[in-house]
N, C-alpha and C. Protein backbone atom coordinates (compact mmCIF):
# COMPACT_ATOMS: atom_id res chain seq x y z
N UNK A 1 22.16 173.17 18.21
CA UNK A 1 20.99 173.96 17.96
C UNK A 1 20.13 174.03 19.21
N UNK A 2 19.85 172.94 19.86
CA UNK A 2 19.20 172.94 20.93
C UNK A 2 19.74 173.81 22.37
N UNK A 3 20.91 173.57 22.69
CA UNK A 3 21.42 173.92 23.50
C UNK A 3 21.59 175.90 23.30
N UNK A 4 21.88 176.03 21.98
CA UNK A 4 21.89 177.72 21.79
C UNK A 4 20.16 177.86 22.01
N UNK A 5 19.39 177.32 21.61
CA UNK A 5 17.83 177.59 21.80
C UNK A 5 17.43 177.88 23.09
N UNK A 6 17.79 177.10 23.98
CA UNK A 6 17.87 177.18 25.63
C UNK A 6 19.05 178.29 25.95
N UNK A 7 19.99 178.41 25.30
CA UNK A 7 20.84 179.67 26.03
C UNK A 7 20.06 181.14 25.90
N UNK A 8 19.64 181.09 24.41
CA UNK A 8 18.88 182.20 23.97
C UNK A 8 17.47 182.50 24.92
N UNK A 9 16.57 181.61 25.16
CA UNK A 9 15.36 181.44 26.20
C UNK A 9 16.11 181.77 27.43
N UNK A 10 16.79 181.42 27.80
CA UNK A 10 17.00 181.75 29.69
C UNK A 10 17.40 183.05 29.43
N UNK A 11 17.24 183.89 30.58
CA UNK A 11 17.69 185.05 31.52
C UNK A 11 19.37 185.45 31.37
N UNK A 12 20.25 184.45 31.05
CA UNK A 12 21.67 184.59 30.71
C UNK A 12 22.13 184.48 29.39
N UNK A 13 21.32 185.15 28.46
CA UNK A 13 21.32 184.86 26.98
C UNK A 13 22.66 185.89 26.19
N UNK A 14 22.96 187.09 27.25
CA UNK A 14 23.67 187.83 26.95
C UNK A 14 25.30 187.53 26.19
N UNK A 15 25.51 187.71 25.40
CA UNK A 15 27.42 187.57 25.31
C UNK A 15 28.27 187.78 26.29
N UNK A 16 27.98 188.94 26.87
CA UNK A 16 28.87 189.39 27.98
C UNK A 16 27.95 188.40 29.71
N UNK A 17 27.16 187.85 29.56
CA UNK A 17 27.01 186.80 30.80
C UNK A 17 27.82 185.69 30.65
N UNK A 18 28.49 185.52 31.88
CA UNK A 18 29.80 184.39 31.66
C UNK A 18 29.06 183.13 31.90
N UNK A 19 29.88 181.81 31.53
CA UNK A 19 29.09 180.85 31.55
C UNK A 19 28.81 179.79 32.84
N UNK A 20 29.79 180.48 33.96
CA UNK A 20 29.45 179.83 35.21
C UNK A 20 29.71 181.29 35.68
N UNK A 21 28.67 182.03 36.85
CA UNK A 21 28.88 182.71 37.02
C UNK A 21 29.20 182.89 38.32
N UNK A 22 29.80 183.82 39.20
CA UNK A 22 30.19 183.64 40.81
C UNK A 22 29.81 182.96 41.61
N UNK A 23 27.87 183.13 41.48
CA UNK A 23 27.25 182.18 42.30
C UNK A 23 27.59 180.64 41.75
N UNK A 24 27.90 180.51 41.15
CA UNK A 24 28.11 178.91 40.56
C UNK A 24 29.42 178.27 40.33
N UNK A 25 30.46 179.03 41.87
CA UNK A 25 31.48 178.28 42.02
C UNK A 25 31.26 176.76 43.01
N UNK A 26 32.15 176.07 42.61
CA UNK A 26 32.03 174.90 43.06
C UNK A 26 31.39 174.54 44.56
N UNK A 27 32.21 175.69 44.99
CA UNK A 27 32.47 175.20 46.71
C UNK A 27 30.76 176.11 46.96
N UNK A 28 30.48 176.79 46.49
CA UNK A 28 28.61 177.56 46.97
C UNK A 28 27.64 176.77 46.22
N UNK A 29 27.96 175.55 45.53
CA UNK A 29 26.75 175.00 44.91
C UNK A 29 26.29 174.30 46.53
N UNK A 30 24.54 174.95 46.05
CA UNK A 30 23.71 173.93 47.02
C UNK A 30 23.43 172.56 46.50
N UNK A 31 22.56 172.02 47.57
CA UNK A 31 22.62 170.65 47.83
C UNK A 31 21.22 170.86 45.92
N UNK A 32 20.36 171.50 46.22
CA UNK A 32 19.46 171.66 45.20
C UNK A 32 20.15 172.04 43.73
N UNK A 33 21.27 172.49 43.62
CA UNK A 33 21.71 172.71 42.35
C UNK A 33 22.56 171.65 42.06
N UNK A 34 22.84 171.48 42.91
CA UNK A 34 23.92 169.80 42.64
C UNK A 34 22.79 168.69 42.07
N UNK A 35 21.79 168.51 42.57
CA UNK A 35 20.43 168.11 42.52
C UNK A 35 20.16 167.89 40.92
N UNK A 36 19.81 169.86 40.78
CA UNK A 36 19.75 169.51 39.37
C UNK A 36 20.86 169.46 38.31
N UNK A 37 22.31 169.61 38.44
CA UNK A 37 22.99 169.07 37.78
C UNK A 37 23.20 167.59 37.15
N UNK A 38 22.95 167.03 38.84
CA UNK A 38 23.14 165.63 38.70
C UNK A 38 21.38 164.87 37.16
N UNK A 39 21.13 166.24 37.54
CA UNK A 39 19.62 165.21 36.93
C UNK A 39 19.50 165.25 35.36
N UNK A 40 20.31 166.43 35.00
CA UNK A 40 20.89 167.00 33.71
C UNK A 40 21.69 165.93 32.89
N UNK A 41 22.66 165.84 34.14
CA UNK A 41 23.94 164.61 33.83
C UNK A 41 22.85 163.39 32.51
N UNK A 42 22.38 162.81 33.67
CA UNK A 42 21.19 161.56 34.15
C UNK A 42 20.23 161.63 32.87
N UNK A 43 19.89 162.94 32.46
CA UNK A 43 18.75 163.33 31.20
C UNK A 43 19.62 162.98 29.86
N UNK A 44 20.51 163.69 29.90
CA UNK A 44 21.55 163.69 29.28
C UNK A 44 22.61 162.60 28.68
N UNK A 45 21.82 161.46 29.47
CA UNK A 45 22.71 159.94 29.08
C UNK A 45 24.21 160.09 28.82
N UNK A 46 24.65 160.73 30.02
CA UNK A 46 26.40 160.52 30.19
C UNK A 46 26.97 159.60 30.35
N UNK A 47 26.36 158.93 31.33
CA UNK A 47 26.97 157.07 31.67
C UNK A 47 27.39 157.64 32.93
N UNK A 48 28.14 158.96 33.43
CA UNK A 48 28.95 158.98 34.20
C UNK A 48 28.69 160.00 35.18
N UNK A 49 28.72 159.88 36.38
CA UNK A 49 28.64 161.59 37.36
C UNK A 49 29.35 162.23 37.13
N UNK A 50 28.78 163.48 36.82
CA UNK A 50 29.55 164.99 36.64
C UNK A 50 29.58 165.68 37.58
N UNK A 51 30.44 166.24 38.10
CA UNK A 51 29.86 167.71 38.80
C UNK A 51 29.95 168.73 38.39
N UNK A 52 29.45 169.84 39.15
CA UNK A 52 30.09 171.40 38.52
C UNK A 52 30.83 172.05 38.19
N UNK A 53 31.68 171.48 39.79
CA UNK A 53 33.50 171.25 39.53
C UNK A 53 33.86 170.91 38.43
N UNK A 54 33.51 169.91 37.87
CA UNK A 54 34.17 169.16 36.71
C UNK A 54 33.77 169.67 35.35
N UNK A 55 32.45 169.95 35.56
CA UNK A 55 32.00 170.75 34.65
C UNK A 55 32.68 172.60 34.39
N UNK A 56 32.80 173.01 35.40
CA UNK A 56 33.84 174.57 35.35
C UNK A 56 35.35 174.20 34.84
N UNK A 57 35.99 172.83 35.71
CA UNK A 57 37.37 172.57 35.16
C UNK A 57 37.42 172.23 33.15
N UNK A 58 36.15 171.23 32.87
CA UNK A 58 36.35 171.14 31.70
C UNK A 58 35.67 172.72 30.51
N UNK A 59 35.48 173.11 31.38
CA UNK A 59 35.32 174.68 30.50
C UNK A 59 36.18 175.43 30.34
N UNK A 60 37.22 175.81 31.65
CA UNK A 60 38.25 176.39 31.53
C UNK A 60 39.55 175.27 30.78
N UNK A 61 38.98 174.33 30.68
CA UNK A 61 40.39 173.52 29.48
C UNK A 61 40.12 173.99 28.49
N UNK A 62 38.75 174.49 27.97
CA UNK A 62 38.53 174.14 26.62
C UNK A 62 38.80 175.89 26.46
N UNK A 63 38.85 176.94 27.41
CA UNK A 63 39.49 178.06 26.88
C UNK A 63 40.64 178.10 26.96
N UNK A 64 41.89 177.63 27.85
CA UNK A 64 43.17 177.65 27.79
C UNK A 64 43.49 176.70 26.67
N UNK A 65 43.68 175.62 27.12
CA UNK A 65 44.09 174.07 25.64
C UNK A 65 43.41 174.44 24.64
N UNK A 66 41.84 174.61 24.61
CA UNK A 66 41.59 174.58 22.96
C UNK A 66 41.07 175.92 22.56
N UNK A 67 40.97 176.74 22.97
CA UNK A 67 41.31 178.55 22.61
C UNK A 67 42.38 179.18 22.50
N UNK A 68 43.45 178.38 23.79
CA UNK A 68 44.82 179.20 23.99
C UNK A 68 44.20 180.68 23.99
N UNK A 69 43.06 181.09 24.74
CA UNK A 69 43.46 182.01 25.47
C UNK A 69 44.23 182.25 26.58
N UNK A 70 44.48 183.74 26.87
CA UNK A 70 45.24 183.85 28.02
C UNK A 70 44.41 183.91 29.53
N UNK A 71 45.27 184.63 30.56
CA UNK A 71 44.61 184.50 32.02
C UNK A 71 43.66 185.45 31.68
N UNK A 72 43.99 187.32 31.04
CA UNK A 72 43.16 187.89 31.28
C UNK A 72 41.71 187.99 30.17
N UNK A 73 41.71 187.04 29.26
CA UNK A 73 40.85 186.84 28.92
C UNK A 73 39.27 185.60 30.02
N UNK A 74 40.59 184.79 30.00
CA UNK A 74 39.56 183.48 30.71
C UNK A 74 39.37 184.08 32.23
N UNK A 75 39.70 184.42 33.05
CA UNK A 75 39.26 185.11 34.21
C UNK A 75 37.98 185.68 34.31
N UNK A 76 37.74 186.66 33.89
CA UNK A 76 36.36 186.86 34.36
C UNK A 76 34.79 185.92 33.59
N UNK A 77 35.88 184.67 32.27
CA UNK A 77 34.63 183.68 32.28
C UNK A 77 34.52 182.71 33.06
N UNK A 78 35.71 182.75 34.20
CA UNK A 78 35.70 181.92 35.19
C UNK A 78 35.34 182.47 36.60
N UNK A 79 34.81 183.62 36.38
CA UNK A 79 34.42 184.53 37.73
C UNK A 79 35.76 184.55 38.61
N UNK A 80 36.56 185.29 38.17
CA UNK A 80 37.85 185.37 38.84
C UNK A 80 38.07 187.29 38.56
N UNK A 81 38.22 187.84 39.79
CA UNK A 81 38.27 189.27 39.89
C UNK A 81 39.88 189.50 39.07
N UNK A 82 40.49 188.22 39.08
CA UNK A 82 42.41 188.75 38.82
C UNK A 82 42.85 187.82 38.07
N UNK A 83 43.43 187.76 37.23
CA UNK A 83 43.95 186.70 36.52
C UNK A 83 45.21 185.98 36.85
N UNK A 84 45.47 186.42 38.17
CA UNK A 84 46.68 185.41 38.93
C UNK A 84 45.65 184.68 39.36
N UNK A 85 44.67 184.65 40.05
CA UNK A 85 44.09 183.32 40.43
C UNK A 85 43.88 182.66 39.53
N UNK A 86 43.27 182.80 38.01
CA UNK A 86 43.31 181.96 37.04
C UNK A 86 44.40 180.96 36.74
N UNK A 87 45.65 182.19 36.72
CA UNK A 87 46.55 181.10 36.83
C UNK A 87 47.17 180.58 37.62
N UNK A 88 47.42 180.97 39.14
CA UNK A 88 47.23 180.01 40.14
C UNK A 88 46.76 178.55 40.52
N UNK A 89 45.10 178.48 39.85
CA UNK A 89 43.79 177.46 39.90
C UNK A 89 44.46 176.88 38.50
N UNK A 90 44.55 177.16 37.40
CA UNK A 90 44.95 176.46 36.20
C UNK A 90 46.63 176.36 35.59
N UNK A 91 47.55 176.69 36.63
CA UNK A 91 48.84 176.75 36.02
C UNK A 91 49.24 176.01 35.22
N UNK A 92 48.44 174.29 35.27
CA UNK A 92 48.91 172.88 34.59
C UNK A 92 47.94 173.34 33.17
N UNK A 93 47.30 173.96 33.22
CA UNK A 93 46.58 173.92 31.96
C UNK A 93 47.25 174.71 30.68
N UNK A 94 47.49 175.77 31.33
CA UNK A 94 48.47 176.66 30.61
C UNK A 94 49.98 175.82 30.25
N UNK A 95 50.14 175.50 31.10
CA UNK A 95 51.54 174.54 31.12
C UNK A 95 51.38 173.23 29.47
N UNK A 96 50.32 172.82 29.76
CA UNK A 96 50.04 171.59 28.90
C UNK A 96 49.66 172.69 27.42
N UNK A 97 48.93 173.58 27.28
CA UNK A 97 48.44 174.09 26.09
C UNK A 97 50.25 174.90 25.55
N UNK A 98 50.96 175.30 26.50
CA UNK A 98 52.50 175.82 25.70
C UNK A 98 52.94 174.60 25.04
N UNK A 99 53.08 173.51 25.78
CA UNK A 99 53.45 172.30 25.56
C UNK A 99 53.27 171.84 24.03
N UNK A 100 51.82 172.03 23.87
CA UNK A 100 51.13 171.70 22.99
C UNK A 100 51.54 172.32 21.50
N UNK A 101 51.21 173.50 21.86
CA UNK A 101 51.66 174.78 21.16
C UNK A 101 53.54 174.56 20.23
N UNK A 102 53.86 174.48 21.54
CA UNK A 102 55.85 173.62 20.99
C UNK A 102 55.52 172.80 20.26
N UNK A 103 55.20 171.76 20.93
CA UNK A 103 55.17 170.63 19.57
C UNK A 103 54.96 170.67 18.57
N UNK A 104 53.53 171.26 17.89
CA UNK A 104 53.31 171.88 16.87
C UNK A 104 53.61 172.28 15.88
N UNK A 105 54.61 173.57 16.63
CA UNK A 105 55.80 174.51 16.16
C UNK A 105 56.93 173.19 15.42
N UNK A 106 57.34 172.45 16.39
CA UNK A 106 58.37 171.88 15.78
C UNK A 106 57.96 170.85 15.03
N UNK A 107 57.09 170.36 14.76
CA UNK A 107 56.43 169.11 13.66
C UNK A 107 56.49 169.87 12.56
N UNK A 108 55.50 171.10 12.44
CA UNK A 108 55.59 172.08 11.44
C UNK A 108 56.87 172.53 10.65
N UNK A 109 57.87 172.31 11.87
CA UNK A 109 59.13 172.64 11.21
C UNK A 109 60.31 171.66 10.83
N UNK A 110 59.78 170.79 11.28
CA UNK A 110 60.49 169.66 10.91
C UNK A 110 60.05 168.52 9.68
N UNK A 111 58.71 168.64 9.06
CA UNK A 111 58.02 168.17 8.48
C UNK A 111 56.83 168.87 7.16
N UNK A 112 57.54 170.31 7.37
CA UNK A 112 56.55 170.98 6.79
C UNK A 112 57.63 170.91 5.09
N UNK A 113 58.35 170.51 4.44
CA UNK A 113 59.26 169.86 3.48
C UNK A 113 58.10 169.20 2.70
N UNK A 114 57.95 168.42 3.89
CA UNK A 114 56.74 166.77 3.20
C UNK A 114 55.78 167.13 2.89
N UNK A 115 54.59 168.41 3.82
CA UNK A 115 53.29 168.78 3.46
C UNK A 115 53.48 170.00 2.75
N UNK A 116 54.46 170.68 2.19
CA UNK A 116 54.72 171.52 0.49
C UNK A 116 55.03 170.14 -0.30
N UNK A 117 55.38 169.55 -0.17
CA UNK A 117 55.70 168.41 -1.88
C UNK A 117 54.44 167.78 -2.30
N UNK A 118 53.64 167.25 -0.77
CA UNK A 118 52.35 166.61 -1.26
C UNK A 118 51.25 167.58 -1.84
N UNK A 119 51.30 168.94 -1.28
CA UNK A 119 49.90 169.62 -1.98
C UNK A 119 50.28 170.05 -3.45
């Protein structure tokens, strides 16, 4: 609730504003935005340093692994003009969410006997 309250109040409240946007690739964060990330972290009682980096990598997991979207969806929420760089920068992610995806498939099919008898 809080966090949509503050998305809604700032200037980037839009649907179509992505959630790290060009200026806020890793390698162009200033020394002052790192600043206030770090202080966010720190407010935020993480225990642990974050960065932006880490913070953009665990965003784009959570659209490939836990959206299983594709490149040309997650690309331009990753400020990426092409979705070969998406998957270029994330090939292991995609890699791990098929992975994922298989297994699934075959538990389901190997076990789905047991979860029709129990319901």
């Amino acid at each position: 609730m809080l966090l949509k309250a503050h998305r809604l109040a700032s200037p980037f409240s839009a649907t179509t504003t992505l959630c790290f946007p060009p200026p806020m690739v890793a390698a162009r964060i200033t020394t002052r935005s790192a600043a206030k990330i770090e202080r966010a972290v720190k407010k935020a009682e993480l225990g642990e340093r974050i960065s932006a980096h880490g913070l953009r990598h665990t965003f784009a997991s959570l659209l490939i692994v836990g959206l299983k979207l594709d490149p040309v969806n997650d690309a331009p929420q990753l400020g990426h003009s092409n979705p070969n760089v998406t998957v270029g920068t994330y090939s292991h992610l995609f890699d791990k969410a098929r992975a994922a995806e298989s297994m699934r498939s075959a538990l389901g099919d190997g076990f789905e006997h047991l979860l029709a008898a129990s319901g």
